[in-house]
Protein backbone atom coordinates (compact mmCIF):
# COMPACT_ATOMS: atom_id res chain seq x y z
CA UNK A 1 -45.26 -65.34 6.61
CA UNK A 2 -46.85 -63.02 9.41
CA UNK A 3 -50.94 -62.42 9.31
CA UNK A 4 -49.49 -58.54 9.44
CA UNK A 5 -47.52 -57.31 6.16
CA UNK A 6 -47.36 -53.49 7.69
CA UNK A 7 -47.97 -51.83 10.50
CA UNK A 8 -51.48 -51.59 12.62
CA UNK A 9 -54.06 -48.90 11.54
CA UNK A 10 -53.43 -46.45 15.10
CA UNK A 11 -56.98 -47.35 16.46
CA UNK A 12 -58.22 -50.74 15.18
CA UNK A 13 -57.61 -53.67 17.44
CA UNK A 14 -54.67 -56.11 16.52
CA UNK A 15 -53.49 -59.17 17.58
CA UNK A 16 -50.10 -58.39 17.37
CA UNK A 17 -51.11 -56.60 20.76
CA UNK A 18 -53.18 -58.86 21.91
CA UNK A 19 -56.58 -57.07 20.80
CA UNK A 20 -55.34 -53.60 22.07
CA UNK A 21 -54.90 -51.18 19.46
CA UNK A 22 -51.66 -49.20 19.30
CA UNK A 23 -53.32 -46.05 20.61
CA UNK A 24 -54.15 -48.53 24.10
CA UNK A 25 -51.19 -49.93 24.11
CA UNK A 26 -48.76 -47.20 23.72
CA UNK A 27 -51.23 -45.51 26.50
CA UNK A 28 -51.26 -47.92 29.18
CA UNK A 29 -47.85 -50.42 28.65
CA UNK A 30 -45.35 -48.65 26.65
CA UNK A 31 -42.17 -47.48 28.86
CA UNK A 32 -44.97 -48.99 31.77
CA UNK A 33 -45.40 -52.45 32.53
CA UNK A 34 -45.22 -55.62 30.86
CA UNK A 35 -47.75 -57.41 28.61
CA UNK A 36 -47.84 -61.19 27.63
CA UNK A 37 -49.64 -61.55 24.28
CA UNK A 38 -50.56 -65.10 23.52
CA UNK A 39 -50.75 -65.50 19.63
CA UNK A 40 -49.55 -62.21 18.54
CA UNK A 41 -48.95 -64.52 15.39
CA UNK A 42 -50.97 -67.03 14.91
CA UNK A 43 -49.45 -70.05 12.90
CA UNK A 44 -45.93 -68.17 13.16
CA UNK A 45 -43.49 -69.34 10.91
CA UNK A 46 -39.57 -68.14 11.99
CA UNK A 47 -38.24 -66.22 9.35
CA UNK A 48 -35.09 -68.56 9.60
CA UNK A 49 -34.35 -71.91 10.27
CA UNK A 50 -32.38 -72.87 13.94
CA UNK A 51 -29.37 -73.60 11.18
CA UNK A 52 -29.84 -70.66 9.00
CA UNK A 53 -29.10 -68.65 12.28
CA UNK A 54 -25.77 -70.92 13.04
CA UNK A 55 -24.78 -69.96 9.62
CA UNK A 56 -25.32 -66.26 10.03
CA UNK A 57 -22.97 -66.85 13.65
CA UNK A 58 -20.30 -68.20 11.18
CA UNK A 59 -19.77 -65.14 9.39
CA UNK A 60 -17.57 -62.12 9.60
CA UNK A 61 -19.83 -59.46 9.09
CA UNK A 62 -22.07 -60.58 11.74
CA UNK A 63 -22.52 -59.74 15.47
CA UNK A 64 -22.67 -62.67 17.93
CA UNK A 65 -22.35 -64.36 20.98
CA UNK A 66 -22.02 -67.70 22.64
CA UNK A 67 -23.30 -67.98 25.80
CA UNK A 68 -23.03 -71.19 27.92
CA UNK A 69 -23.58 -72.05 31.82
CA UNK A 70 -21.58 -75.17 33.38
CA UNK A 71 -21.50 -76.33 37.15
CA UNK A 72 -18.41 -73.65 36.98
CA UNK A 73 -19.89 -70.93 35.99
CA UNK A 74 -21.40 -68.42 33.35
CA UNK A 75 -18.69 -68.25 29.96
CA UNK A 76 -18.52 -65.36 27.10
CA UNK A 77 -17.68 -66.12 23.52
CA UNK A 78 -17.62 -63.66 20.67
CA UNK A 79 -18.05 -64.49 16.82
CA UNK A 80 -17.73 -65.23 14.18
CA UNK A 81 -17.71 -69.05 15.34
CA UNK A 82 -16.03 -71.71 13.04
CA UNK A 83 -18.02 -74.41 15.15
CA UNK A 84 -21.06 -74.64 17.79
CA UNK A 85 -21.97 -76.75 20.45
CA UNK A 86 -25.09 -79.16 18.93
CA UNK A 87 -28.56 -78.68 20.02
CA UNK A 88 -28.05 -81.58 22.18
CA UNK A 89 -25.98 -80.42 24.45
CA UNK A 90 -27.70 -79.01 27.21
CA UNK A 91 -27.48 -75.24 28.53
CA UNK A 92 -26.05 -72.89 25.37
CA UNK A 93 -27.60 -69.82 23.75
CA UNK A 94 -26.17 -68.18 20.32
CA UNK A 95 -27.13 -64.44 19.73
CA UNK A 96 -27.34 -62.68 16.93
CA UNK A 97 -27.49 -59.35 16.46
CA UNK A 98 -29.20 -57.13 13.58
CA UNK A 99 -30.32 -59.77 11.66
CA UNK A 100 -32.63 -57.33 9.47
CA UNK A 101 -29.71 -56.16 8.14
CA UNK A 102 -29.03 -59.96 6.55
CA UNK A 103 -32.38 -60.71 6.14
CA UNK A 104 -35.54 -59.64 4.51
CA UNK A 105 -37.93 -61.84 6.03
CA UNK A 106 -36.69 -60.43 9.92
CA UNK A 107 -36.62 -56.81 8.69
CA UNK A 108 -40.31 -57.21 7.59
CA UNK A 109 -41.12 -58.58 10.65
CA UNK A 110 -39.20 -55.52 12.20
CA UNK A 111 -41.20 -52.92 10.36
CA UNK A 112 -44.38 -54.55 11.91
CA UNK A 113 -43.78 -52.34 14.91
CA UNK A 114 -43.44 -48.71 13.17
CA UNK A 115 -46.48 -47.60 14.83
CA UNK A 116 -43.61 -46.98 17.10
CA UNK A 117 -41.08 -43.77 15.56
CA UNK A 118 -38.37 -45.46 13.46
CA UNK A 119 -36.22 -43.20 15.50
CA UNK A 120 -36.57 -45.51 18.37
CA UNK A 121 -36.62 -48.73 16.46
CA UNK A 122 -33.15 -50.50 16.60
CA UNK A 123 -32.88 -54.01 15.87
CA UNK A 124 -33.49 -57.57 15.47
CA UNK A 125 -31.53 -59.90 17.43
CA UNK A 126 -32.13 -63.50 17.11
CA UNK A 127 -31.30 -66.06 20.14
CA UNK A 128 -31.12 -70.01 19.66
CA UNK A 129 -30.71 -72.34 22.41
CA UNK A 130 -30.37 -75.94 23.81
CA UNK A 131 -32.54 -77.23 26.65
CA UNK A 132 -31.97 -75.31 29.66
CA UNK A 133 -29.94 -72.49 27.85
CA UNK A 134 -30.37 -68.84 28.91
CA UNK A 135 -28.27 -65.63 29.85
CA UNK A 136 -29.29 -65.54 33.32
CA UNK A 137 -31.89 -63.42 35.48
CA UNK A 138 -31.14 -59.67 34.02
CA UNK A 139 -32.82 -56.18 33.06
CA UNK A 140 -32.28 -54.33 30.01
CA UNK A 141 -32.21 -50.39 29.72
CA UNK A 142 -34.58 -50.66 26.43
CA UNK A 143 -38.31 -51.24 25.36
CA UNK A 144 -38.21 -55.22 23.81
CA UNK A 145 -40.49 -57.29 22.36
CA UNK A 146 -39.74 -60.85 22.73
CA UNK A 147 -41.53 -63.51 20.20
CA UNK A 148 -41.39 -66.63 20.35
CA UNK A 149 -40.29 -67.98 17.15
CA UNK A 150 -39.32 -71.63 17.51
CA UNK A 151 -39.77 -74.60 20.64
CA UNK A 152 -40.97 -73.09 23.90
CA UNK A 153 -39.17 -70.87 26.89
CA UNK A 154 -39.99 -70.22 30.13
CA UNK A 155 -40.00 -66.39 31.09
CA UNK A 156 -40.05 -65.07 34.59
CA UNK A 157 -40.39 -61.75 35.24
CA UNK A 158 -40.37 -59.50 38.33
CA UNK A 159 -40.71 -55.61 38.44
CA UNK A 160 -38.59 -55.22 41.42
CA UNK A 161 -36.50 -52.49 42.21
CA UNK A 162 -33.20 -54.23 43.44
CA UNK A 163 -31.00 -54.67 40.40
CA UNK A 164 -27.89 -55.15 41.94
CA UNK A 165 -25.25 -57.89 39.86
CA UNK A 166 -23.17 -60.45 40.48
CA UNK A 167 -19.80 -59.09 40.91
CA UNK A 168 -16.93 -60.63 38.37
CA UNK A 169 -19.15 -62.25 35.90
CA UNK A 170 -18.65 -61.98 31.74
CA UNK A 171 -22.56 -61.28 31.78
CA UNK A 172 -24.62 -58.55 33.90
CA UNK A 173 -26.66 -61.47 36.10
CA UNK A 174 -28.65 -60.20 38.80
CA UNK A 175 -27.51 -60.80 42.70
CA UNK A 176 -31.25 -61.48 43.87
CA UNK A 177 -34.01 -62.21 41.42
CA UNK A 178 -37.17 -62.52 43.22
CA UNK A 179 -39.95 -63.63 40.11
CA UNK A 180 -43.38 -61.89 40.19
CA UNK A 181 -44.60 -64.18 37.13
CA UNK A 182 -43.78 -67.44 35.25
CA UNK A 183 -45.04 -68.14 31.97
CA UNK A 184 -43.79 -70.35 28.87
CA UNK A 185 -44.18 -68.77 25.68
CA UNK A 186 -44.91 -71.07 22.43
CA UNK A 187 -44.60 -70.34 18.69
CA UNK A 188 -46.36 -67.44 17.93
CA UNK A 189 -46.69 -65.73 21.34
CA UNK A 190 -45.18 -62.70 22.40
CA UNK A 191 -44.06 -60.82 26.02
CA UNK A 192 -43.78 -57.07 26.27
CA UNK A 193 -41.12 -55.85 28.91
CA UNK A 194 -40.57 -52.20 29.47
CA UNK A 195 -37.22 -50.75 30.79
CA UNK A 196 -35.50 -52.24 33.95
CA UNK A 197 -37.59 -55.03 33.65
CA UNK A 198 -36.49 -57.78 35.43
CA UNK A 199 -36.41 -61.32 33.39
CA UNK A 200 -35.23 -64.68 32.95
CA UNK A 201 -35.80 -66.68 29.78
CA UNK A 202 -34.85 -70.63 30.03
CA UNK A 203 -35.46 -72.88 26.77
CA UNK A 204 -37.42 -75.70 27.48
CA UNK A 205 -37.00 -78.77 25.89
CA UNK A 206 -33.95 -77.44 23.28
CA UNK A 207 -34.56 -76.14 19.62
CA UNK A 208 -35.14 -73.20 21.04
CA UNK A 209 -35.59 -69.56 18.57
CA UNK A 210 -36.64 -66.23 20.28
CA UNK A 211 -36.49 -62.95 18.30
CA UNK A 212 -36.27 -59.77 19.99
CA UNK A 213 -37.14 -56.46 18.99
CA UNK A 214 -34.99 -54.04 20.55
CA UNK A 215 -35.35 -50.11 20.92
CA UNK A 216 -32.58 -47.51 20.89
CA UNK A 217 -32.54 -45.53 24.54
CA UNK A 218 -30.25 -42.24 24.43
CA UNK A 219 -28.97 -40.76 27.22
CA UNK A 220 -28.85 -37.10 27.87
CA UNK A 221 -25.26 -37.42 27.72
CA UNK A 222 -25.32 -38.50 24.33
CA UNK A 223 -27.90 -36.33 23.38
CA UNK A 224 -25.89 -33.06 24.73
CA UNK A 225 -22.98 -33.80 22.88
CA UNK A 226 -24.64 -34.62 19.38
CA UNK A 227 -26.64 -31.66 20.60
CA UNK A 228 -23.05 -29.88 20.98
CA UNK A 229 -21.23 -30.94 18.03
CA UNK A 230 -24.23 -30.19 15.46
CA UNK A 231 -24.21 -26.29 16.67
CA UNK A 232 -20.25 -26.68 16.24
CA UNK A 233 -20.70 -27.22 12.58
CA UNK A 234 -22.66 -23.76 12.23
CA UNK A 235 -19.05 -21.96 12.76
CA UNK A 236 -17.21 -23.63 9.68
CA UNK A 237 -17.71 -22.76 6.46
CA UNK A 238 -18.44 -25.99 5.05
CA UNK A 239 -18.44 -29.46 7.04
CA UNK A 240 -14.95 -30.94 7.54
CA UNK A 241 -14.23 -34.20 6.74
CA UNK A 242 -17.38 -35.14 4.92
CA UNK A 243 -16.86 -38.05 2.50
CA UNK A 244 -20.72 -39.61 2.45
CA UNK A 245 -23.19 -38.98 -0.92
CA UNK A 246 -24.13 -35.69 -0.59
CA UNK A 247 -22.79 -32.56 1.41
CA UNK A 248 -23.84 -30.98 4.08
CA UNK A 249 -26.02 -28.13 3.49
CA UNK A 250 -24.53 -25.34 6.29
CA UNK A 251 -26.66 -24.17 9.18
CA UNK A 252 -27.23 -20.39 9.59
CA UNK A 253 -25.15 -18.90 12.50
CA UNK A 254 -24.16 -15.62 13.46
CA UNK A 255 -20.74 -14.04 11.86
CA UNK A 256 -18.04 -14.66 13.88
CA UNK A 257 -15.53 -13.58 11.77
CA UNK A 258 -14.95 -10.88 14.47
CA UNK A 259 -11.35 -10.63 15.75
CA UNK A 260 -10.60 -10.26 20.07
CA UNK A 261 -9.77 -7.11 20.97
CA UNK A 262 -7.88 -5.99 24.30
CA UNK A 263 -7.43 -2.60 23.41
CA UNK A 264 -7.08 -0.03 26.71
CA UNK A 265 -5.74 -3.48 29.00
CA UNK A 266 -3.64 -2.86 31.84
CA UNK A 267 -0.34 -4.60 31.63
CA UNK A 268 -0.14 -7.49 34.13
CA UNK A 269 1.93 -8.83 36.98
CA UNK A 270 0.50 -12.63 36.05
CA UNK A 271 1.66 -13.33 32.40
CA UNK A 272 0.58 -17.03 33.20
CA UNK A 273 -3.12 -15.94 34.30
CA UNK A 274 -5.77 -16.56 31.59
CA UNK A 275 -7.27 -12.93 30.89
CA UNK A 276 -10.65 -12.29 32.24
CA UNK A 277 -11.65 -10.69 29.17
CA UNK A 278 -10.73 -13.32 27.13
CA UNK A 279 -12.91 -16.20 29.37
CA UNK A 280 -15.37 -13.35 28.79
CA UNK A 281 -15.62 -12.70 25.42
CA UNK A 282 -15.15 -16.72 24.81
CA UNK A 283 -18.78 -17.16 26.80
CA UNK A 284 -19.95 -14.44 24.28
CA UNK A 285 -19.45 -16.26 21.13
CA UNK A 286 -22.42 -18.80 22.43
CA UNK A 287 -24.96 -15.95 22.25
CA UNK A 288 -24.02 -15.96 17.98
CA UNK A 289 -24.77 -20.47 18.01
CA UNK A 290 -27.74 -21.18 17.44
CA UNK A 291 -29.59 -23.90 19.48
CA UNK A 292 -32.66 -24.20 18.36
CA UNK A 293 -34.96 -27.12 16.51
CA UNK A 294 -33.01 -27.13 13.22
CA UNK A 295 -29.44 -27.98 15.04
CA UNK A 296 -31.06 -31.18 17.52
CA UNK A 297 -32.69 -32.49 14.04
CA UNK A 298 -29.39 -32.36 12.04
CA UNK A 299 -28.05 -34.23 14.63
CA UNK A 300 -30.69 -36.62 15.68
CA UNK A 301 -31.34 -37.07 11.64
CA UNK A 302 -28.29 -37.84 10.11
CA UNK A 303 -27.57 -40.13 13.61
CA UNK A 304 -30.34 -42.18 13.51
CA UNK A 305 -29.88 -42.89 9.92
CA UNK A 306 -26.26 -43.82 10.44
CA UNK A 307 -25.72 -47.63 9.56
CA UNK A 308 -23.70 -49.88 11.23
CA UNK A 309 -20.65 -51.24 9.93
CA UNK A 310 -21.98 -54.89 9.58
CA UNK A 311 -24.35 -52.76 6.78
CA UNK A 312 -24.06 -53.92 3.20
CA UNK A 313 -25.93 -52.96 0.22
CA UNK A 314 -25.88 -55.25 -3.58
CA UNK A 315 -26.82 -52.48 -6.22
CA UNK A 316 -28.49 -54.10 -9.31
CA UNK A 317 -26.25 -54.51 -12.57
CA UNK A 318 -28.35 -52.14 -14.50
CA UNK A 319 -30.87 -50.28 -12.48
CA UNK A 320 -34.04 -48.39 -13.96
CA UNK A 321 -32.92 -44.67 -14.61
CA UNK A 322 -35.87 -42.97 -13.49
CA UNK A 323 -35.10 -39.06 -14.53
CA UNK A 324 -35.54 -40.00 -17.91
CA UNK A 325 -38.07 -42.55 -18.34
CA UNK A 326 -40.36 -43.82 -15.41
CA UNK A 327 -41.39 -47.98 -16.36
CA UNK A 328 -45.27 -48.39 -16.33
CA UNK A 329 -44.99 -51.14 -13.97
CA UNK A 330 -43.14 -51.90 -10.74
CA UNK A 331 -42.23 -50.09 -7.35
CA UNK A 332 -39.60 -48.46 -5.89
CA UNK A 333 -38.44 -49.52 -2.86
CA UNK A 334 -36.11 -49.36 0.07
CA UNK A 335 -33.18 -52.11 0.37
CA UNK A 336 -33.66 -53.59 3.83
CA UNK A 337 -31.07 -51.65 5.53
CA UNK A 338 -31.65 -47.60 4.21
CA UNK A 339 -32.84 -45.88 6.87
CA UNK A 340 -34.72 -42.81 5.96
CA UNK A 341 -35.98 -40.44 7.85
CA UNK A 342 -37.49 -36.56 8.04
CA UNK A 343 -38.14 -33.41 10.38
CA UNK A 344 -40.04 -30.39 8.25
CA UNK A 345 -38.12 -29.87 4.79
CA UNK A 346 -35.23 -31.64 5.55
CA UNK A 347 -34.48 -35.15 4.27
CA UNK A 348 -31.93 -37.83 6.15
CA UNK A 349 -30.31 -40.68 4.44
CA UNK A 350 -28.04 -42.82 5.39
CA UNK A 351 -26.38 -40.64 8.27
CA UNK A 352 -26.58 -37.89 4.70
CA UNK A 353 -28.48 -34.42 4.95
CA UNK A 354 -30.44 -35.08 1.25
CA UNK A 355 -29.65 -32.26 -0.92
CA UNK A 356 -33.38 -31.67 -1.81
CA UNK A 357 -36.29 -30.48 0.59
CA UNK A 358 -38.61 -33.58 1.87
CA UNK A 359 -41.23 -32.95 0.07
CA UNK A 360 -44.58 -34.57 0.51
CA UNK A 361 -43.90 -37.93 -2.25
CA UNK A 362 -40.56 -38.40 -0.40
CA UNK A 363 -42.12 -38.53 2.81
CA UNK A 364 -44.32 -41.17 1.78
CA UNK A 365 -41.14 -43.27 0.30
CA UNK A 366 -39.44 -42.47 4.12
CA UNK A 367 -42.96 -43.44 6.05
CA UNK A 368 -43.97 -46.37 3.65
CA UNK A 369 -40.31 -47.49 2.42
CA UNK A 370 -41.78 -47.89 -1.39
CA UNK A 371 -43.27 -45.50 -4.01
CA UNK A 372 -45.12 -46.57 -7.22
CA UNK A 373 -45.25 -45.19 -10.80
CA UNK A 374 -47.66 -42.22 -9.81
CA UNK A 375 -46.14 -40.74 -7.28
CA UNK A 376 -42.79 -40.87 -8.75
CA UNK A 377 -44.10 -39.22 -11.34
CA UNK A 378 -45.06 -36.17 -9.60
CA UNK A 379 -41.26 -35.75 -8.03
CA UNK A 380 -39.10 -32.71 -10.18
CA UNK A 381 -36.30 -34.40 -12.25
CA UNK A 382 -33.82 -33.44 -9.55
CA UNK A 383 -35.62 -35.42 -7.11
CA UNK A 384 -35.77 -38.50 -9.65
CA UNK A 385 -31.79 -37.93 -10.14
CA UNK A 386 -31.19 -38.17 -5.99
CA UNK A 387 -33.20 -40.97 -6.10
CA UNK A 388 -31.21 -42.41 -9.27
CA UNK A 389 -28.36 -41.93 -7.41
CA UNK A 390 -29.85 -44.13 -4.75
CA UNK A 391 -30.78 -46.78 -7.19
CA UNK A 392 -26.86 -46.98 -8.29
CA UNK A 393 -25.47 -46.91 -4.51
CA UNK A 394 -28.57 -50.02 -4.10
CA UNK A 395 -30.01 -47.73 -1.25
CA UNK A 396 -33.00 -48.63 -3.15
CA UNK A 397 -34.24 -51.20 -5.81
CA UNK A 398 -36.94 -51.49 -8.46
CA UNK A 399 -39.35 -53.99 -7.81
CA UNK A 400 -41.43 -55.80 -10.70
């Protein structure tokens, strides 16, 4: 379907980025400035149909919006949606989000752009639209890639700094878009906009498919408090409330099985007052928490590898069991939406600390999302069971 099946060698010219190589192009454009790329697929096929995606709108499981613009304004509509405006009428746009989690064909075209960390990969969202349709001028807080998948639309752009909204509107429109560049994008071409980009994308002529490739953005809010509640897990035991695959391994922390002591206090005319011993010897216990690399990857790792709701796997009837007999033929590989991911030893799957160290064959399953005969061969039994265990869960298939 795509002239790409995997990712970019790092330093060979593509035209997926327009004959920069990934090296160039995460040098001079990434989180920088925006880069049209006409033919980043040549001969682009969609990996759905304009129906295919009203379909996907229709069911419960899926993320979506209807978007339409009338002489009275801008109008919201969440799915799932038992009908849809027709093509025909002028000035809709359906969204759909995460479609590589229904759909092999999108996810592969996903995975395209892992010369990028899968930890800032997020999704696939899929937009169809009638002549005219659109969301309105806007900026987004994330990295996207916007291909052109279907029919042509008309992108402005503008870098500017104002990016103040329209007040009381279902959709974040901006107050004064001032373009800086107007292009139409065909089948096959592809435009680059970095955060806080300003842009405007306006189907022209109806049958209208654009896919975007979106990129998770954390703040430092929410990376404080995963930050936070990963050290917190160092002072029990064992980790409350745990009901995934696997366990999770404890961190090493300090004892703090230590009781507070007042001993020698002076009685007090302030029952009420909070003791300043006690505030004390609270701000004491932090110097026993460790915050170091291994608490901000259990966090970020079992995080970025949690799956959304809308997430569904379909085990095979009778998978191969691979600790006892490895089949001559075939490939083991991961279902569409396992995310898998590594820091040193330690193995995330799933939003699941793996109970077995990452070694160097189960880095290449996490960094290539299949494994053949060989390599499997080389894993201890124990790894072969985890990965067994994936097989019956359908976090991961065998693939004649």
């Amino acid at each position: 379907m795509y002239s790409l099946t995997r990712p970019p060698a790092l330093d060979r010219p593509t035209p997926l980025l327009g004959g920069l190589t990934p090296h160039e192009f995460m040098r001079d454009y990434w989180q920088k400035k925006p880069l049209l790329i006409r033919q980043a697929f040549p001969e682009f096929k969609a990996p759905l149909t304009l129906a295919e995606v009203q379909t996907l709108a229709r069911r419960d499981e899926v993320e979506s919006r209807l978007i339409r613009q009338t002489d009275r304004g801008w109008t919201l509509k969440r799915g799932p949606f038992r009908r849809l405006p027709a093509l025909s009428q002028p000035r809709w746009t359906l969204l759909v989000q995460s479609v590589d989690l229904h759909d092999d064909d999108t996810a592969a075209l996903l995975r395209l752009f892992r010369f990028i960390p899968d930890a800032r990969l997020d999704d696939a969202m899929i937009s169809i639209a009638s002549d005219g349709g659109g969301v309105g001028p806007h900026y987004d807080s994330y990295d996207v890639f916007l291909i052109q998948a279907h029919g042509r639309r008309r992108w402005r752009t503008s870098q500017q700094e104002d990016r103040s909204l329209v007040p009381g509107l279902p959709l974040k429109i901006l107050a004064d878009f001032r373009p800086e560049a107007d292009e139409i994008l065909e089948p096959g071409d592809m435009l680059y906009l970095p955060p806080n980009a300003c842009h405007d994308g306006i189907a022209v002529g109806g049958d209208c498919m654009t896919i975007s490739i979106g990129f998770r953005v954390p703040n430092e809010a929410t990376l404080a408090r995963g930050l936070l509640e990963s050290a917190a897990d160092q002072v029990s035991a064992q980790h409350l409330g745990d009901t995934g695959l696997y366990g999770q391994p404890p961190l090493p922390a300090g004892d703090l099985s230590a009781l507070y002591s007042d001993a020698g206090a002076a009685p007090t005319h302030h029952p009420a007052e909070l003791p300043d011993t006690l505030v004390a010897a609270t701000l004491a216990t932090l110097h026993k928490i460790q915050f170091n690399e291994a608490v901000a990857a259990r966090f970020l790792g079992q995080w970025l590898t949690s799956l959304p709701n809308n997430a569904f796997f379909d085990p095979a009837e009778t998978p191969p069991t691979l600790v006892d007999e490895i089949p001559g033929t075939g490939t083991l590989v991961l279902d569409r939406c396992t995310r898998l991911m590594y820091f040193g030893e330690e193995l995330f799957i799933n939003g699941e600390v793996a109970p077995l160290p990452a070694q160097a064959e189960l880095k290449t399953l996490a960094d290539s999302r299949q494994l053949g005969p060989i390599a499997l061969q080389r894993l201890a039994p124990e790894a072969r069971a985890m990965i067994d265990e994936w097989l019956q869960e359908g976090w991961a298939h065998w693939q004649i």
